[in-house]
C-alpha atoms as a PDB file:
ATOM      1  CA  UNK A   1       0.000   0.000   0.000  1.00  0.00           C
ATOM      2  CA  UNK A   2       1.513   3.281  -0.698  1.00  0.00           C
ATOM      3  CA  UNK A   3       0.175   6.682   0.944  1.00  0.00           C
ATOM      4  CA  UNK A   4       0.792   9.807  -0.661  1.00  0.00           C
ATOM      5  CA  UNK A   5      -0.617  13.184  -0.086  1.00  0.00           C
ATOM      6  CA  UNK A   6      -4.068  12.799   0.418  1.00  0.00           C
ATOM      7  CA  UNK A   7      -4.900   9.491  -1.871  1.00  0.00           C
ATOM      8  CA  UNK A   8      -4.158   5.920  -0.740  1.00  0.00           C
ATOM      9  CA  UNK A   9      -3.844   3.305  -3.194  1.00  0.00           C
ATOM     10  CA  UNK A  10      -4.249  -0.411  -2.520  1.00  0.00           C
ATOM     11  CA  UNK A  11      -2.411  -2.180  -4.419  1.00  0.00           C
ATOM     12  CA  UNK A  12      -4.309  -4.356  -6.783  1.00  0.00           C
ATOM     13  CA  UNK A  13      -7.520  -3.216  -5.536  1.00  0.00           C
ATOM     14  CA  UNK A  14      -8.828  -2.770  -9.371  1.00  0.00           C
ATOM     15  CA  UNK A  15      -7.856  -6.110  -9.948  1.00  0.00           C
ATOM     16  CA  UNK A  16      -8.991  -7.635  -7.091  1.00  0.00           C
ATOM     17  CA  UNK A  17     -13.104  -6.183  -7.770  1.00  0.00           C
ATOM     18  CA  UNK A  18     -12.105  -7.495 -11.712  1.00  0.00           C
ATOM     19  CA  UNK A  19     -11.709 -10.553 -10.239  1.00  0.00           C
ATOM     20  CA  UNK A  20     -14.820 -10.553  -8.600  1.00  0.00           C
ATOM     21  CA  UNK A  21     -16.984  -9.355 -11.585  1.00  0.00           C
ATOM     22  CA  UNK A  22     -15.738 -12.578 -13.615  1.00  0.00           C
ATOM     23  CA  UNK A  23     -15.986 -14.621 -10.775  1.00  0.00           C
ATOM     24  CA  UNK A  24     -19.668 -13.293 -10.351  1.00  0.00           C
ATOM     25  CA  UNK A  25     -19.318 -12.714  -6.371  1.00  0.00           C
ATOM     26  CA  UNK A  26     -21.391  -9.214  -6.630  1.00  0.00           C
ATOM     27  CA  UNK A  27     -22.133  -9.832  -2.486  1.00  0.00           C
ATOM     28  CA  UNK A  28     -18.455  -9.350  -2.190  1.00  0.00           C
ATOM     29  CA  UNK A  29     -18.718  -6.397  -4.801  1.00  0.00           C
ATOM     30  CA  UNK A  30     -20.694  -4.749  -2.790  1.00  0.00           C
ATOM     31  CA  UNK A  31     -19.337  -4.760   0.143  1.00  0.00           C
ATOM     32  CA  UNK A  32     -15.953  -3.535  -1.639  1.00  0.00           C
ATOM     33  CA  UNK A  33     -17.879  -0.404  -2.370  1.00  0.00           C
ATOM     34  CA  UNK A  34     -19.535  -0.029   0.949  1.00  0.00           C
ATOM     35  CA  UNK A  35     -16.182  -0.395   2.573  1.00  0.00           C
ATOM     36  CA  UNK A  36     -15.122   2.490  -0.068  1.00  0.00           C
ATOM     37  CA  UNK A  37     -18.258   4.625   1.518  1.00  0.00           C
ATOM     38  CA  UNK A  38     -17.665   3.779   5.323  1.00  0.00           C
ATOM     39  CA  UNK A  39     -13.742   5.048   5.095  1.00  0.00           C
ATOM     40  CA  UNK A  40     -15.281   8.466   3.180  1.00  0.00           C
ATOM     41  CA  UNK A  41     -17.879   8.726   5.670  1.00  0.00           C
ATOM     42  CA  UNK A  42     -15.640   8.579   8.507  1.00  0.00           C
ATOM     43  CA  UNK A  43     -13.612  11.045   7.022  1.00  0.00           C
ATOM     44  CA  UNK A  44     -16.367  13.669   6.673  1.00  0.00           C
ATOM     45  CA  UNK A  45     -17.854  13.002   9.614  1.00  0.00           C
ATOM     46  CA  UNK A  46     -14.585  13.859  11.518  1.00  0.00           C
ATOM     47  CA  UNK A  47     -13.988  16.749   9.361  1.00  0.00           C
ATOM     48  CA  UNK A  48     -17.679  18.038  10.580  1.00  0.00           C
ATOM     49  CA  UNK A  49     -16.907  17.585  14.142  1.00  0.00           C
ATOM     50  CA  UNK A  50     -13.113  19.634  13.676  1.00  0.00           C
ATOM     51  CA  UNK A  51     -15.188  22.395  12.020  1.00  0.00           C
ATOM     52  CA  UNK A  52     -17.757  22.233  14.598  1.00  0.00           C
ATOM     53  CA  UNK A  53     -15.067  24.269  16.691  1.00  0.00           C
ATOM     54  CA  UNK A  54     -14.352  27.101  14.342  1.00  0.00           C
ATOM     55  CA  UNK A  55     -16.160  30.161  13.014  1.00  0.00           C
ATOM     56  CA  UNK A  56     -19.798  29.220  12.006  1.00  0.00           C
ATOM     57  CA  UNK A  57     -19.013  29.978   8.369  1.00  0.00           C
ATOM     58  CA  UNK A  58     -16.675  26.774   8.488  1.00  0.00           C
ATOM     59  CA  UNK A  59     -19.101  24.484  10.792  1.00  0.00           C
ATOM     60  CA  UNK A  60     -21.597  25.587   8.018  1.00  0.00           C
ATOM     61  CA  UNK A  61     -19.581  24.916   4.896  1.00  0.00           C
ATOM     62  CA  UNK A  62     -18.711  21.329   6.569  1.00  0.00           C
ATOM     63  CA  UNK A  63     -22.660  20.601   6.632  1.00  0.00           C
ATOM     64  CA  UNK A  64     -21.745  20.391   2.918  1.00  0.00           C
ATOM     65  CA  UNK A  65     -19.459  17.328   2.700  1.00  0.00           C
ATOM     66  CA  UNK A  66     -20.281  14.196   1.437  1.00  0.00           C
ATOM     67  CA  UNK A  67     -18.990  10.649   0.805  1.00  0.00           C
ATOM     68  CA  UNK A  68     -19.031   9.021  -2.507  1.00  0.00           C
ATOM     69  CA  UNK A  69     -19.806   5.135  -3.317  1.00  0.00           C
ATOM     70  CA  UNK A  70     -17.665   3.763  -5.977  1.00  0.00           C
ATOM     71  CA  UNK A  71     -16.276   0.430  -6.299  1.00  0.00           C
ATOM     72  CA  UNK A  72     -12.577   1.533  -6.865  1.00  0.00           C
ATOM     73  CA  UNK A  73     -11.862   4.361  -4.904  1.00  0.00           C
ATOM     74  CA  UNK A  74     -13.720   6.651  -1.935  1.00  0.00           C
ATOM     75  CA  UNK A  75     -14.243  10.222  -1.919  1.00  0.00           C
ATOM     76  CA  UNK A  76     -15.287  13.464   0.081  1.00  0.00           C
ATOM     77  CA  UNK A  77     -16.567  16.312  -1.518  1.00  0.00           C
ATOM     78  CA  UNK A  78     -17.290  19.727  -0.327  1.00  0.00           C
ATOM     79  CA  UNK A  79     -19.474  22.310  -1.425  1.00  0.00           C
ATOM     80  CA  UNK A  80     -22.642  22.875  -3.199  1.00  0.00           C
ATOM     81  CA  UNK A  81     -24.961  25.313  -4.874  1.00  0.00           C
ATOM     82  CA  UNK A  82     -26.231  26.589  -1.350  1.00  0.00           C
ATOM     83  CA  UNK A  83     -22.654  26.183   0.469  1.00  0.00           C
ATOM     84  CA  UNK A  84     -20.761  28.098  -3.030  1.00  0.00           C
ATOM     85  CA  UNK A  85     -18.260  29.873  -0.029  1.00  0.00           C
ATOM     86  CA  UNK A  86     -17.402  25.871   1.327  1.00  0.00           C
ATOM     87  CA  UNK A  87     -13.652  26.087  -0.604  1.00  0.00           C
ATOM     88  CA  UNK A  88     -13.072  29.773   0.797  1.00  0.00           C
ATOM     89  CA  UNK A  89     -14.165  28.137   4.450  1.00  0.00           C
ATOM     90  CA  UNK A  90     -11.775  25.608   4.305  1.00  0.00           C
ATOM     91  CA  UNK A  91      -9.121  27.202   2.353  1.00  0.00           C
ATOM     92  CA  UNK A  92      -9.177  30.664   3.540  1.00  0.00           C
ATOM     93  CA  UNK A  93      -8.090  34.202   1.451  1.00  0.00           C
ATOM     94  CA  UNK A  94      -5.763  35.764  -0.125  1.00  0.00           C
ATOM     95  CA  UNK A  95      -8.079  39.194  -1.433  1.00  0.00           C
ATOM     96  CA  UNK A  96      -8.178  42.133   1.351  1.00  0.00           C
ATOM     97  CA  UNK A  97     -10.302  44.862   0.917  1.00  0.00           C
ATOM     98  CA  UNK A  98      -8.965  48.171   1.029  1.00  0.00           C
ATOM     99  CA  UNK A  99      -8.713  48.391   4.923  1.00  0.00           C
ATOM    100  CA  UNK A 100      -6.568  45.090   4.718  1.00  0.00           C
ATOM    101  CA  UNK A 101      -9.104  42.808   5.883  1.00  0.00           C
ATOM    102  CA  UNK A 102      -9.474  39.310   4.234  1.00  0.00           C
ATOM    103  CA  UNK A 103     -12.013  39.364   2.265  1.00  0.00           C
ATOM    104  CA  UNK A 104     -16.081  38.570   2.724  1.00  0.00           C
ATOM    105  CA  UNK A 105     -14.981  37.187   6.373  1.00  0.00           C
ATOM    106  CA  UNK A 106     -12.660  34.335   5.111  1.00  0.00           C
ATOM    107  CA  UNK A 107      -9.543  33.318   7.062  1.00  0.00           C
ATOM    108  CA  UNK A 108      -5.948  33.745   6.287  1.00  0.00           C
ATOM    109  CA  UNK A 109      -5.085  31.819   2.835  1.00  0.00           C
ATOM    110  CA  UNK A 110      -3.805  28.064   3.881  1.00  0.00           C
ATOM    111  CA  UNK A 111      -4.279  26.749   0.571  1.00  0.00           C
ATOM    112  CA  UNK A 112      -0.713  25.310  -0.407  1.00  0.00           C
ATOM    113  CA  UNK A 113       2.715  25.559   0.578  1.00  0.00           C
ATOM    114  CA  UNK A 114       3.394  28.692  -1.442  1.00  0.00           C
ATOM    115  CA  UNK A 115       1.778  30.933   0.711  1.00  0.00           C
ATOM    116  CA  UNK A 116       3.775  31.012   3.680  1.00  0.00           C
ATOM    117  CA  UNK A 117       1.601  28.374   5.816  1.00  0.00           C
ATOM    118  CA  UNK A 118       4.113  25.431   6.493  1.00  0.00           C
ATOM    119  CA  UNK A 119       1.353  23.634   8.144  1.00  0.00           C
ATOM    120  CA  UNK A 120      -0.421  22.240   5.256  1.00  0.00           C
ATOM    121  CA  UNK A 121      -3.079  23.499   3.621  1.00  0.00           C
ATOM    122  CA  UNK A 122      -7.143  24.175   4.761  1.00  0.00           C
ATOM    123  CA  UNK A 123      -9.030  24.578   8.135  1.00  0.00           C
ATOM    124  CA  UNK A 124     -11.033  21.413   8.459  1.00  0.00           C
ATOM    125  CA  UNK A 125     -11.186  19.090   5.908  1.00  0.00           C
ATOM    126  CA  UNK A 126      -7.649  18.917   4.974  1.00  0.00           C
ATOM    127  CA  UNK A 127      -6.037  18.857   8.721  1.00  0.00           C
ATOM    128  CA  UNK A 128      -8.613  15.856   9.650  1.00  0.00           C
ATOM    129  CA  UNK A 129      -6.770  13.758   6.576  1.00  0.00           C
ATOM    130  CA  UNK A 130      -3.429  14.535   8.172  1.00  0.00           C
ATOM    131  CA  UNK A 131      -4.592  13.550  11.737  1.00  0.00           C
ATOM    132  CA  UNK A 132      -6.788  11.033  10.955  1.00  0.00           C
ATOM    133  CA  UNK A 133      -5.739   9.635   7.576  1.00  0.00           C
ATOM    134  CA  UNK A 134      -3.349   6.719   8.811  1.00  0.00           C
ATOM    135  CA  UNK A 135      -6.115   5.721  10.824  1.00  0.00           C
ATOM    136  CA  UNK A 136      -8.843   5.135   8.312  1.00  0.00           C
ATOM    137  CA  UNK A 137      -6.524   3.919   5.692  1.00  0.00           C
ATOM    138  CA  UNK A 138      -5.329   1.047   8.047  1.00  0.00           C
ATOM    139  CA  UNK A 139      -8.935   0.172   8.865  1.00  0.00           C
ATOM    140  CA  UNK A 140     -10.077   0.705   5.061  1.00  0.00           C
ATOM    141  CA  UNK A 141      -6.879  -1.847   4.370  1.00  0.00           C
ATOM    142  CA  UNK A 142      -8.011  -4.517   7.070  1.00  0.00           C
ATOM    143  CA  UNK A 143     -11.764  -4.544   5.575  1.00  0.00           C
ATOM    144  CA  UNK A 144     -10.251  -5.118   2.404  1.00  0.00           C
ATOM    145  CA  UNK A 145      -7.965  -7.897   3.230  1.00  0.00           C
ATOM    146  CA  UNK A 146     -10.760  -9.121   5.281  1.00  0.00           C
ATOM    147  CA  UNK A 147     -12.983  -9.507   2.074  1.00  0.00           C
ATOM    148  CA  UNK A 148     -10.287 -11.093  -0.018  1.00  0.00           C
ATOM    149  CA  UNK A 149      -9.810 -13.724   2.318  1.00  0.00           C
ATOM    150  CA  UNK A 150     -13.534 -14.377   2.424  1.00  0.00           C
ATOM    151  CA  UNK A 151     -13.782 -14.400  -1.653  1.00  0.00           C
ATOM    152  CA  UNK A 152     -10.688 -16.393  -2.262  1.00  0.00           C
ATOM    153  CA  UNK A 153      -9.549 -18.658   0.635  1.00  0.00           C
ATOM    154  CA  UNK A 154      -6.509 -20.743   0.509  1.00  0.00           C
END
């Protein structure tokens, strides 16, 4: 398994569900994908609660983030048509108004390494992958290996 950045990849994951679509075992399928979901899901929720404890622009703009259900990968997005400000809530600034102020109530720019912040990038979302990331990737891993041992025991 290799981690880097913010994507984990299982090796021979997309083989593995291939494996199971000629071998017919859509149960196991499934639960490939719902294991997908539960490790996105976990994410976001965490990423709620961190944002829960900032400004309420933030805890609102986390209301926003969802997991995705595919069978090769998991994902969280964030944002919608009713949350448009949910990137400048987790990402912060860099336009001040003439006073100096960051603009429309954002925080300070964190949105890559260019800008000064060595801390990594974002507010909520981003932070809860670095604290948290390990974590769900071990216990994505272990449901994973845990369903290849059930579809193809030795």
């Amino acid at each position: 398994m290799a981690v880097e950045g913010l994507a984990g990849n299982i090796e021979g994951l997309s083989q593995f569900t291939r494996a199971l679509a000629r071998a017919g075992a859509d149960g196991v399928r499934q639960e490939v994908k719902e294991a997908n979901f539960q490790a996105a899901d976990k994410l976001a929720d965490a990423a709620r609660e961190k944002a829960s404890g900032l400004s309420r622009q933030q805890a609102s703009a986390a209301q926003s983030l969802r997991a995705t259900k595919t069978q090769n990968y998991a994902a969280v997005r964030l944002g919608s048509k009713r949350k448009s400000f949910a990137l400048g809530a987790e990402f912060g600034s860099v336009r001040r108004t003439r006073a100096g102020r960051i603009a429309r109530g954002f925080q300070e720019w964190r949105g890559n390494q260019f800008s000064g912040w060595s801390g990594g990038p974002g507010y909520f979302l981003h932070p809860t992958i670095r604290e948290k990331g390990d974590q769900l990737i071990a216990e994505y891993r272990n449901n994973i290996d845990r369903l290849m041992a059930e579809a193809f025991p030795e």
